[in-house]
Protein backbone atom coordinates (compact mmCIF):
# COMPACT_ATOMS: atom_id res chain seq x y z
CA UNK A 1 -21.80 20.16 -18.21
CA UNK A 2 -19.33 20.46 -15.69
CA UNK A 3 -17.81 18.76 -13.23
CA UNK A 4 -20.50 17.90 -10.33
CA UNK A 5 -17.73 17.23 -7.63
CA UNK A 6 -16.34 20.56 -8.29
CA UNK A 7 -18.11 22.14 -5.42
CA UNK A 8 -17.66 19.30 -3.37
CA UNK A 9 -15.10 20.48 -0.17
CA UNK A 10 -11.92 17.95 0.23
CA UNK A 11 -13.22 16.84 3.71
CA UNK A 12 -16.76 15.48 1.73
CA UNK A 13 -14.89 13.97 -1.19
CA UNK A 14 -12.28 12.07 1.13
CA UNK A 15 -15.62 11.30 3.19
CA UNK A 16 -16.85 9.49 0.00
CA UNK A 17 -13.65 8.06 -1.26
CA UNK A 18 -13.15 5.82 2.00
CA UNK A 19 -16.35 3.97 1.25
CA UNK A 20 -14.89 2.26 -1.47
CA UNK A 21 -12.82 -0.69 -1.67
CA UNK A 22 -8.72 -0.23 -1.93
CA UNK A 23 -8.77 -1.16 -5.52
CA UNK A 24 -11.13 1.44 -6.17
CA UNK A 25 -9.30 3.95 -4.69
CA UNK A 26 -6.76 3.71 -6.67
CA UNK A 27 -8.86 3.95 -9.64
CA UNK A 28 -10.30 7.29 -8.65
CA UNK A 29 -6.69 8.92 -8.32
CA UNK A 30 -7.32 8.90 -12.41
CA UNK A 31 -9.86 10.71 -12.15
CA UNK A 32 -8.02 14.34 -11.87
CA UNK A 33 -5.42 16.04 -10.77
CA UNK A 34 -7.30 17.49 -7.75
CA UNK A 35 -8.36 13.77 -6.82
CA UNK A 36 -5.00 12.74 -7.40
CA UNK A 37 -3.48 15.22 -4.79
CA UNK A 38 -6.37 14.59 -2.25
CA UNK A 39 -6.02 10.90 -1.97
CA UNK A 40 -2.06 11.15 -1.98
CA UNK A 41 -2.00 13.87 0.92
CA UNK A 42 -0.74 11.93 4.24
CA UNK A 43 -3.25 13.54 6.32
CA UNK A 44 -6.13 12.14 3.70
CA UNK A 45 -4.49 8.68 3.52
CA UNK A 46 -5.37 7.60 7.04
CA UNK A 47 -9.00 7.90 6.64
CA UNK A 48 -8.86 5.59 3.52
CA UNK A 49 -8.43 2.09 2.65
CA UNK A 50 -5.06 0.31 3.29
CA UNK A 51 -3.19 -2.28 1.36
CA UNK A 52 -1.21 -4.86 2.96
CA UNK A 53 1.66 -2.72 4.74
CA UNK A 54 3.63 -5.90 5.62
CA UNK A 55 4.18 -8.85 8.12
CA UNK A 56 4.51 -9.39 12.27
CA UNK A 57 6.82 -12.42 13.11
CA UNK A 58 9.11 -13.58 15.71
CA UNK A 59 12.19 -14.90 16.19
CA UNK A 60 14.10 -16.46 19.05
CA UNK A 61 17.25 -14.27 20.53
CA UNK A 62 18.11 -17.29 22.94
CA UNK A 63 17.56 -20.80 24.06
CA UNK A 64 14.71 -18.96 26.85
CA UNK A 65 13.69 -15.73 24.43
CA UNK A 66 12.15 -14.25 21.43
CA UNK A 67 11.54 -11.34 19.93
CA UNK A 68 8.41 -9.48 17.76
CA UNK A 69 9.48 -7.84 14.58
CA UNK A 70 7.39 -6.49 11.55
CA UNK A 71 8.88 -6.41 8.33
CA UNK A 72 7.57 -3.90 5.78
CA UNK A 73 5.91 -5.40 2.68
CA UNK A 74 8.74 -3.88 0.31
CA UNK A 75 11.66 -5.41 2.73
CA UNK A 76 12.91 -2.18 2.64
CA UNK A 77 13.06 1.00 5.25
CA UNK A 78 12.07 1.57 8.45
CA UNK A 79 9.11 -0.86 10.34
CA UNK A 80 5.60 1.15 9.43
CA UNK A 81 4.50 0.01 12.61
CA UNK A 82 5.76 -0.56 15.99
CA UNK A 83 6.38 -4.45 16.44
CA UNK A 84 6.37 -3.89 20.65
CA UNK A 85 3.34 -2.80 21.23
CA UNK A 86 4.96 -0.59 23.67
CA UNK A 87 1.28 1.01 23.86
CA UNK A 88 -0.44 -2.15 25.50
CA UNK A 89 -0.36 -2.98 29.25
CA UNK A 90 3.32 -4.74 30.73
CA UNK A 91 2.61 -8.65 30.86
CA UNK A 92 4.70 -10.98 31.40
CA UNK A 93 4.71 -12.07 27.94
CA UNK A 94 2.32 -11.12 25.20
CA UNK A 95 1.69 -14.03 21.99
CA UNK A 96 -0.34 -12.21 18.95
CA UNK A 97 -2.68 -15.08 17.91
CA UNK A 98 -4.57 -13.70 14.62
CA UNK A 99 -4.88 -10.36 12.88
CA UNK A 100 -8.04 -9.20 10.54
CA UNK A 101 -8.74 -6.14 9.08
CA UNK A 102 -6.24 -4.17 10.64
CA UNK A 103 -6.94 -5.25 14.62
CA UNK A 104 -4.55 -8.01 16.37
CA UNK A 105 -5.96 -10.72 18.82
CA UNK A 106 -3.16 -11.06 21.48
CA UNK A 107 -2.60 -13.74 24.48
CA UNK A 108 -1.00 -12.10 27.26
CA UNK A 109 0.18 -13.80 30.38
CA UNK A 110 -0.15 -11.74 33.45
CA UNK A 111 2.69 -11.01 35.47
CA UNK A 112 0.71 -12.01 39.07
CA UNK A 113 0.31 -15.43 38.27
CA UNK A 114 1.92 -17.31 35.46
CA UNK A 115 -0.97 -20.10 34.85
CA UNK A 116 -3.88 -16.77 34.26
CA UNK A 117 -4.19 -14.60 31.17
CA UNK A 118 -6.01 -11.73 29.15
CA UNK A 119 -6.98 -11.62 25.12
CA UNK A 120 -6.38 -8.34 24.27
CA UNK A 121 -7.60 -6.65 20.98
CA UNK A 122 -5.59 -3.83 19.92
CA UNK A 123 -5.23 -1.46 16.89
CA UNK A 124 -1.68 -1.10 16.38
CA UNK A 125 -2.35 2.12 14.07
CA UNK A 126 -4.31 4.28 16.08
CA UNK A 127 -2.73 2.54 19.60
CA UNK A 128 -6.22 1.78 20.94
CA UNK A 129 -6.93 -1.32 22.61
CA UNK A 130 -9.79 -3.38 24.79
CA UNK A 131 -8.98 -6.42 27.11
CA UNK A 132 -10.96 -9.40 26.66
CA UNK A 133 -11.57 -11.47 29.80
CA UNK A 134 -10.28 -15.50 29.72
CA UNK A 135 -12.70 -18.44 29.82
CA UNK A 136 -11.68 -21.16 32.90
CA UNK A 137 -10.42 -22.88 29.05
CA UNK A 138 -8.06 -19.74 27.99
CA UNK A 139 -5.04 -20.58 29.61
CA UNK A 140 -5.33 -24.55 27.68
CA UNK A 141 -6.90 -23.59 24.51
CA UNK A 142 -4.81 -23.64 21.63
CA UNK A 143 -6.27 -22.14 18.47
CA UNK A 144 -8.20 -18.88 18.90
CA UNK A 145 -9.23 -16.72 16.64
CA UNK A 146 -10.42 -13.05 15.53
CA UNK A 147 -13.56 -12.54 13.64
CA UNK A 148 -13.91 -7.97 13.01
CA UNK A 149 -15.20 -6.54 10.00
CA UNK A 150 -14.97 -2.67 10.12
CA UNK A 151 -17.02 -2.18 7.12
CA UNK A 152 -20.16 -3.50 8.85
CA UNK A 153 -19.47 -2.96 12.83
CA UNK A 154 -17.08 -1.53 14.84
CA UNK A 155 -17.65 -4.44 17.10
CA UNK A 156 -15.89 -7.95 17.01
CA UNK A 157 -15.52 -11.76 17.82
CA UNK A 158 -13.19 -13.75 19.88
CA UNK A 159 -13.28 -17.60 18.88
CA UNK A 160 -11.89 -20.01 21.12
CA UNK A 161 -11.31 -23.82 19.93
CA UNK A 162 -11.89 -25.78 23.09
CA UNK A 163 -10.15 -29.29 22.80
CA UNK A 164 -10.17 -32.14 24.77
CA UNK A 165 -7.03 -31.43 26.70
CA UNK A 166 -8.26 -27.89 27.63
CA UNK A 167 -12.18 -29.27 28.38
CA UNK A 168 -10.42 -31.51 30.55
CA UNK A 169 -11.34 -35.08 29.27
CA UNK A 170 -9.90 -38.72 28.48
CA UNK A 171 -7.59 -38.33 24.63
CA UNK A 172 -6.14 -40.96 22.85
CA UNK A 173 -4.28 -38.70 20.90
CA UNK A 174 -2.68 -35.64 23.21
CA UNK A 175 -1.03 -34.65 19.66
CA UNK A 176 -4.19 -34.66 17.73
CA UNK A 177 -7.18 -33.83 19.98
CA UNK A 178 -10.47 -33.28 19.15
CA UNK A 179 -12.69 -29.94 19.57
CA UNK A 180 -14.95 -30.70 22.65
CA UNK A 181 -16.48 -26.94 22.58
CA UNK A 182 -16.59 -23.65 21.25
CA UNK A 183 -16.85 -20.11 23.19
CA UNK A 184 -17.29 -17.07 21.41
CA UNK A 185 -16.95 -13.58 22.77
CA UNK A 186 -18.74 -10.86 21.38
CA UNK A 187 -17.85 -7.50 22.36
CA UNK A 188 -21.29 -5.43 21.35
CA UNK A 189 -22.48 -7.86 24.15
CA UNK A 190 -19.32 -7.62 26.43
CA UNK A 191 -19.81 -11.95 27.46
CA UNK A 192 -19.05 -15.11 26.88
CA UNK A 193 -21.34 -17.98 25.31
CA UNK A 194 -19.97 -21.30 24.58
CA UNK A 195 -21.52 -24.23 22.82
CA UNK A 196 -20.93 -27.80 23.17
CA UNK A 197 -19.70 -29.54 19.96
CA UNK A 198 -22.40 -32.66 20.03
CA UNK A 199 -21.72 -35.82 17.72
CA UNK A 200 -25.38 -35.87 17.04
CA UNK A 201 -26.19 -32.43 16.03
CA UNK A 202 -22.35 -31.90 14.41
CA UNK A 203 -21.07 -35.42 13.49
CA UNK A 204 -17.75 -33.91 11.39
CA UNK A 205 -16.51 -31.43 13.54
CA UNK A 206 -15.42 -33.67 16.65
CA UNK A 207 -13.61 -35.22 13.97
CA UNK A 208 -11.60 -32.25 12.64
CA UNK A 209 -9.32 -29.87 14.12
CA UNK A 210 -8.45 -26.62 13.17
CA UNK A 211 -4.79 -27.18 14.16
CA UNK A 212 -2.75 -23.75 12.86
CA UNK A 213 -4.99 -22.48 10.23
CA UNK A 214 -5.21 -18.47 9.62
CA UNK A 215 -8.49 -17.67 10.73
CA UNK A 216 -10.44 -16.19 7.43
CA UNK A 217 -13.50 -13.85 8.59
CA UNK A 218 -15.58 -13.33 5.86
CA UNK A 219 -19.41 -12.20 5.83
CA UNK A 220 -19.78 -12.95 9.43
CA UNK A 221 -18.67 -16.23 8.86
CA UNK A 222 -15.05 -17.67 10.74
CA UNK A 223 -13.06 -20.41 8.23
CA UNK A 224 -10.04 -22.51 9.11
CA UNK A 225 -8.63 -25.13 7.47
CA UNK A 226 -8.83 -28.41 9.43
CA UNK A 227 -7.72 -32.10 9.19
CA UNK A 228 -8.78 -34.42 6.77
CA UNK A 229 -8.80 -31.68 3.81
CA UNK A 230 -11.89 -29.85 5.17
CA UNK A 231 -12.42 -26.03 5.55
CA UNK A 232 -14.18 -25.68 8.42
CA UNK A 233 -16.56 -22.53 8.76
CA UNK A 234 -18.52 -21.15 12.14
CA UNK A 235 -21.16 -18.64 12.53
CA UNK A 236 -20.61 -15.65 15.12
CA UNK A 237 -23.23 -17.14 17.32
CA UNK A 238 -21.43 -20.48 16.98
CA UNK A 239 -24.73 -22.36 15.53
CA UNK A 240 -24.21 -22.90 12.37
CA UNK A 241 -21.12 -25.22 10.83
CA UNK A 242 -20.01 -25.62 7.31
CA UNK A 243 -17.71 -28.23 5.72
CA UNK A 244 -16.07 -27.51 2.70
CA UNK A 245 -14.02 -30.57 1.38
CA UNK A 246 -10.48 -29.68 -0.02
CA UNK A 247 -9.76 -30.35 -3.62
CA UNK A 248 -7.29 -33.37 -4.24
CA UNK A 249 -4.05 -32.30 -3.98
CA UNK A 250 -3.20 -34.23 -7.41
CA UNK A 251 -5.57 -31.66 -8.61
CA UNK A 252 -2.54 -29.26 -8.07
CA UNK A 253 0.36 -31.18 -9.50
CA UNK A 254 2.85 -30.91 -6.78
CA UNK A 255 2.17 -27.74 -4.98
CA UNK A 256 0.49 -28.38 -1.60
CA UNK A 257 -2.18 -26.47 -0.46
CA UNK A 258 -1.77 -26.74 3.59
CA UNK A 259 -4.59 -23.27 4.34
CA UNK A 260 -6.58 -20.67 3.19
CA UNK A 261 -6.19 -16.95 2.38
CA UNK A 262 -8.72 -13.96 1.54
CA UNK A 263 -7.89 -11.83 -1.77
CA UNK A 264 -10.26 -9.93 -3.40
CA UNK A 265 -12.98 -10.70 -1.27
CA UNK A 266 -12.64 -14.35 -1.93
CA UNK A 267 -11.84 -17.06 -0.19
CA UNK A 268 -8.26 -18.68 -1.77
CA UNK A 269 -8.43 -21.26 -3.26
CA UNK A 270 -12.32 -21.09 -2.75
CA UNK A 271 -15.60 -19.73 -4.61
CA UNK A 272 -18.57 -18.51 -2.98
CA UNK A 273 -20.76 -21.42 -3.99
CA UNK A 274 -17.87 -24.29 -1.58
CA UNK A 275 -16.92 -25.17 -4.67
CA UNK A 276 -13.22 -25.18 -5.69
CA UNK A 277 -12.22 -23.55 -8.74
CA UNK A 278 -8.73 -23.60 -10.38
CA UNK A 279 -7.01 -20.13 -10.69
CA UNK A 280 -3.50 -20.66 -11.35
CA UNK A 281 -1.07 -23.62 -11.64
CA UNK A 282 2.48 -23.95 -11.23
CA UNK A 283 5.16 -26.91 -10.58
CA UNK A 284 7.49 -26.21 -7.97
CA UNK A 285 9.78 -26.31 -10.54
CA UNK A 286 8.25 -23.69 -12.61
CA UNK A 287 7.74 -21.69 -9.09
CA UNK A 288 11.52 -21.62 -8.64
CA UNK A 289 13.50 -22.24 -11.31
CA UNK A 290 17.16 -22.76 -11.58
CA UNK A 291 17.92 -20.05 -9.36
CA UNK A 292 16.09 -20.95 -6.25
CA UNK A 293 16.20 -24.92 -6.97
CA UNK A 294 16.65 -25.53 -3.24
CA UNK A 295 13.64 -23.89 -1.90
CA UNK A 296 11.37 -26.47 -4.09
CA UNK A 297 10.41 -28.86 -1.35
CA UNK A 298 11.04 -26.52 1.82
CA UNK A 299 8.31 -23.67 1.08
CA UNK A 300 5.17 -22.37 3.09
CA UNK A 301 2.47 -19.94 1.47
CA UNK A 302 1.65 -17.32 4.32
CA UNK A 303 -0.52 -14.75 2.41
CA UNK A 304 -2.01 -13.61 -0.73
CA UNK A 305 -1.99 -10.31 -1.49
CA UNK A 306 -5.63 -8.81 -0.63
CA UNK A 307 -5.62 -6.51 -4.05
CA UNK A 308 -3.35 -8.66 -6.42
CA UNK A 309 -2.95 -11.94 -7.73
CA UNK A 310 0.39 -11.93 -5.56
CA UNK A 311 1.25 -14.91 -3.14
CA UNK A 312 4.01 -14.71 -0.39
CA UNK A 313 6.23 -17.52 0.41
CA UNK A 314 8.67 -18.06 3.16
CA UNK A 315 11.48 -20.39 2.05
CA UNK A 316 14.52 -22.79 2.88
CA UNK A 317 16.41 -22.65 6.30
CA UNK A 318 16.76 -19.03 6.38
CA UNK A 319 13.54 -18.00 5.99
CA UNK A 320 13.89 -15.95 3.02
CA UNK A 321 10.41 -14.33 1.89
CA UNK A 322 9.54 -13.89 -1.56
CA UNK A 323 6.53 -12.95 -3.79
CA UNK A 324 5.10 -14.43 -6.92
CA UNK A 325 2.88 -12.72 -9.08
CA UNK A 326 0.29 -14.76 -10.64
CA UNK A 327 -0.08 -13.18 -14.18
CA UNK A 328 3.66 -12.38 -14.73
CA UNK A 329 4.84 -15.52 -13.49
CA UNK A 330 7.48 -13.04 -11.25
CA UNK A 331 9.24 -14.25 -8.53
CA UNK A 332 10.70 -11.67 -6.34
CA UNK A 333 13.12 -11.90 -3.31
CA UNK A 334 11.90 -9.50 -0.40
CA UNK A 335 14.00 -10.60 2.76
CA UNK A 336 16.11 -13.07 4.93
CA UNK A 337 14.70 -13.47 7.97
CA UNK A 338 17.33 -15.90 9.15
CA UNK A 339 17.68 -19.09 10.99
CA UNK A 340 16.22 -18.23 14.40
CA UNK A 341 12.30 -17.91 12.60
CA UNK A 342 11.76 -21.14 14.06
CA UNK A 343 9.32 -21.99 16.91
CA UNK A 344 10.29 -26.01 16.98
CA UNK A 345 13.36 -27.63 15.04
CA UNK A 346 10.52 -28.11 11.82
CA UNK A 347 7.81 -25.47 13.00
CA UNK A 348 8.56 -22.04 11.11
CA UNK A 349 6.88 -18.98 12.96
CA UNK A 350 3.77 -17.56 12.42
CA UNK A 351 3.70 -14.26 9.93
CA UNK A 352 0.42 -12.27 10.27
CA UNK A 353 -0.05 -10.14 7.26
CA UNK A 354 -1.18 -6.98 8.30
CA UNK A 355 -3.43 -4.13 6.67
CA UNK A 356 -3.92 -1.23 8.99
CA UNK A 357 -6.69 0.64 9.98
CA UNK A 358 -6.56 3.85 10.97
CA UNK A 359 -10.58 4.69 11.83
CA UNK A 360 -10.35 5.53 15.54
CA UNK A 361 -13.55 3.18 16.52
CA UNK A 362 -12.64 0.30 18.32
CA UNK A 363 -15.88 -0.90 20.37
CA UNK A 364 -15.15 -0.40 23.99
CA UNK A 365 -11.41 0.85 23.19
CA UNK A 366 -9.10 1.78 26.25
């Protein structure tokens, strides 16, 4: 019997191939030489699943400035991708907030008037890009979020975390405020909706802020890590809360676990059922070894690989970013970023781990 793909044209076969997951991909170069050549043609690569590609992150040029960089996954060569985002609008200055699935939620100040603002949702592959009007809350709020999942819709969410300083009431705590609302954006509907977070109806989640957390979008469901050693996960329409208590940190000898990360279509260090399950220890000791001995206790996790059992780590005062694979026990150096990574004296910069996506729908796109 022969080969049943044989009279298959390229175009169909690529057509197939990016309907499976990354992983698989990669499998089917294996399959033949002719599949081997397809996937690895450029042209054919855009239309198929991406692997991480490598990191956004900022870094201060003076007292008064900063500056956007991206930094390929390797460390080495030219950016893949365009860290201005020449391609956007001119604002006065432009913040990226969240990335997911290969789309970047941005804050960007407008030029006319310093206090007013537009999100804007760009795809920094394919240069397309929609502006997402403010709430009267936008220019206070501090954690929003992105919520896009390209295998289901082209469409996608904008969370915004409404706290008590932006809702405009009495806090004890201006440091530590509590959410007061939430307003979602959905673009398929082209609106905002906002609910009020009630004590009655949600007793925990006045309680816990979302602070920093990466925003996690997984089957239509938002997850940050919040206060207290919760997980906190939203619905799209904004209706339906989940808390998901965070194992004892004992649990993991001395490695702290500050946030959450998506890899292989799980939530890290989560299962599908909120329970916790153990994957992989390692002391800090273990984790660095002679070599890097100072970078024990002045570490942050900022992504897992979405493919591989691979963590990335920014560490010490200068930043330097490294990799440790989880079955080899391999730690690898990648790059310095240097001492200027910092937002506050003890705040290191954001890094958004980025995956691009090179399908040319983007709902609304400009």
């Amino acid at each position: 019997m022969g080969d049943p793909t044989a009279k298959l044209t390229d175009d169909v076969l690529v057509e197939i191939i990016s309907r499976v997951p990354y992983k698989s991909t990669c499998s089917c170069k294996c399959v033949s030489r002719r599949w081997r050549d397809i996937i690895s043609h450029p042209e054919h690569r855009k239309k198929l699943p991406q692997t991480l590609a490598g990191f956004f992150y900022e870094a201060r040029i003076s007292s008064t400035e900063k500056a956007r960089y991206f930094i390929n996954v390797s460390g080495e060569g030219d950016p893949l991708i365009d860290a201005s985002l020449s391609f956007l609008p001119e604002y006065e200055s432009l913040d990226i907030l969240d990335c997911c699935n290969g789309l970047l939620l941005c804050r960007c100040w407008k030029p006319t008037d310093p206090e007013t603002l537009d999100y804007v949702v760009c795809n920094p592959a394919t240069e397309k890009w929609v502006v997402v009007p403010s709430t009267e809350w936008s220019s206070e709020v501090e954690v929003a979020r992105l919520g896009f999942d390209p295998a289901v819709s082209s469409h996608f969410h904008v969370f915004e975390f409404i706290d008590e300083v932006a809702w405009g009431v009495e806090t004890l705590s201006y440091y530590d405020p509590h959410i007061e609302a939430l307003a979602i954006y959905s673009s398929k509907a082209g609106v905002w909706t906002h609910r009020r977070v009630l004590e009655d109806e949600d007793p925990l989640v006045e309680d816990e802020d979302p602070l920093n957390s990466k925003g996690v979008f997984l089957n239509g469901i938002l997850h940050l890590a919040a206060c207290f050693e919760l997980v906190v996960a939203v619905d799209v329409e904004g209706k339906n809360w989940q808390f998901i208590s965070i194992p004892d940190q004992s649990y993991f000898d001395d490695v702290p676990v500050s946030d959450i990360f998506l890899s292989q279509g799980r939530l890290h260090f989560a299962e599908g059922a909120a329970e916790w399950s153990l994957k992989h220890k390692v002391t800090n000791l273990q984790l660095f070894g002679s070599e890097y001995s100072s970078f024990r206790h002045d570490y942050s996790v900022i992504a897992f690989h979405p493919e591989r059992g691979m963590i990335f780590m920014v560490c010490g005062s200068e930043n330097v970013l490294m990799s440790y694979e989880m079955g080899s026990k391999k730690l690898c150096f990648i790059h310095e970023f240097g001492c200027d990574c910092y937002l506050k004296l003890d705040e290191r910069t954001p890094y958004f781990p980025y995956i691009p996506l090179f399908s040319e729908s983007l709902a609304d796109e400009n």
